[in-house]
Protein backbone atom coordinates (compact mmCIF):
# COMPACT_ATOMS: atom_id res chain seq x y z
CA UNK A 1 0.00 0.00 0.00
CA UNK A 2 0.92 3.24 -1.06
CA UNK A 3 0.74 6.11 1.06
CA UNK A 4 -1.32 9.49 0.22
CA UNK A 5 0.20 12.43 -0.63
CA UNK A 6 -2.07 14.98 1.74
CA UNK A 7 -1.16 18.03 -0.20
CA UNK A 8 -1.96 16.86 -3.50
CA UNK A 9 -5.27 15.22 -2.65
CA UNK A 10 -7.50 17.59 -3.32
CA UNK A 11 -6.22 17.98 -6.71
CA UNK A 12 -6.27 13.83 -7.15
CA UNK A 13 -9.59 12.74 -8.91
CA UNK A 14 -11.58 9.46 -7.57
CA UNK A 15 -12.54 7.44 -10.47
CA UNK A 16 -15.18 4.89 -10.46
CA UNK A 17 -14.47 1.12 -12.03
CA UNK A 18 -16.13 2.60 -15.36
CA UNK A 19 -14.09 5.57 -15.48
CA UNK A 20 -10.59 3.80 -15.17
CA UNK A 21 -11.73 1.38 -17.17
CA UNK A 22 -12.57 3.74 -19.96
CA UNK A 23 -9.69 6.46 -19.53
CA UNK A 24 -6.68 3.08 -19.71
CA UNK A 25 -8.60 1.35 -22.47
CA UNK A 26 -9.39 -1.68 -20.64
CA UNK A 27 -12.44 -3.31 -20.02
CA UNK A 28 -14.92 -2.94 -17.20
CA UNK A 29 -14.87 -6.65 -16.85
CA UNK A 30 -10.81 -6.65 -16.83
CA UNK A 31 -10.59 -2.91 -14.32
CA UNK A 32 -13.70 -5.05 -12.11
CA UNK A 33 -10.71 -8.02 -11.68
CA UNK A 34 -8.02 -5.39 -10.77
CA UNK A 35 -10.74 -3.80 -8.23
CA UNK A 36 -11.85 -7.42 -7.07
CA UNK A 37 -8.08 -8.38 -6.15
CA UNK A 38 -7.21 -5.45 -4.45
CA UNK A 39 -3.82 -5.48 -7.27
CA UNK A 40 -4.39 -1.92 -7.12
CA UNK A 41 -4.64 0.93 -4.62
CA UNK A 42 -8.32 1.37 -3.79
CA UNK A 43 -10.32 4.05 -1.22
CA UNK A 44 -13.71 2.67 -0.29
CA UNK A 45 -16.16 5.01 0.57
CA UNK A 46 -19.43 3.57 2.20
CA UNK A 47 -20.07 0.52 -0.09
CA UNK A 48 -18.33 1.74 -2.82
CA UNK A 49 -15.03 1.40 -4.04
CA UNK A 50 -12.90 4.24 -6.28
CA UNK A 51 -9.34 4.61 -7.52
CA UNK A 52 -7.61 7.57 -7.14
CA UNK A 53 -5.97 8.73 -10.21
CA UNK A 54 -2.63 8.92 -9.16
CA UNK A 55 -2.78 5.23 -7.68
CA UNK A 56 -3.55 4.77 -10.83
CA UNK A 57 -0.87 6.39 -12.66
CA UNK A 58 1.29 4.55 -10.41
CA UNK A 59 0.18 1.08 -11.35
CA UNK A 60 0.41 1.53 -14.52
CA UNK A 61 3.95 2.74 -13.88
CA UNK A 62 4.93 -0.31 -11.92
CA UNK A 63 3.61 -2.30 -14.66
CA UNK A 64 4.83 -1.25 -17.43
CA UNK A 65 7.84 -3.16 -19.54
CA UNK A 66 10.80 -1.45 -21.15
CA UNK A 67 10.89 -1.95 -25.04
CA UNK A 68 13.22 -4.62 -26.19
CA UNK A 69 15.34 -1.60 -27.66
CA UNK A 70 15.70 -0.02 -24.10
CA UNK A 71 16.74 -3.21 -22.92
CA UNK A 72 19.56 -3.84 -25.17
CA UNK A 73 21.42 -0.91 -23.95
């Protein structure tokens, strides 16, 4: 678990399932898994669950591969 950067968290959007799911291309179905097994950073408000965008941001970060030119070097 990540921790929150206070400062900036007012600035830092919530999204819903639907809206990461639409702003990284995936699918609802596929974001729904991510949400399900808690493989990202989640805030759960009431009954609900929500991403914050920068948790976001920093999954896709932590998951994303060099190319196979980067990797040569």
């Amino acid at each position: 678990m990540h921790p929150v950067d206070n400062e900036n968290l007012g600035q830092d959007k919530l999204l819903t399932c639907r809206q990461a799911a639409e702003l990284t291309g995936l699918s609802e179905r596929s974001m729904r898994g991510l949400f399900d097994s808690r493989t990202i950073d989640l805030v759960k408000l009431g009954r609900r669950l929500y991403v914050l965008e920068s948790a976001l941001s920093r999954f896709i970060k932590a998951n994303t591969l060099p190319s196979a030119k980067e990797m040569d070097q």
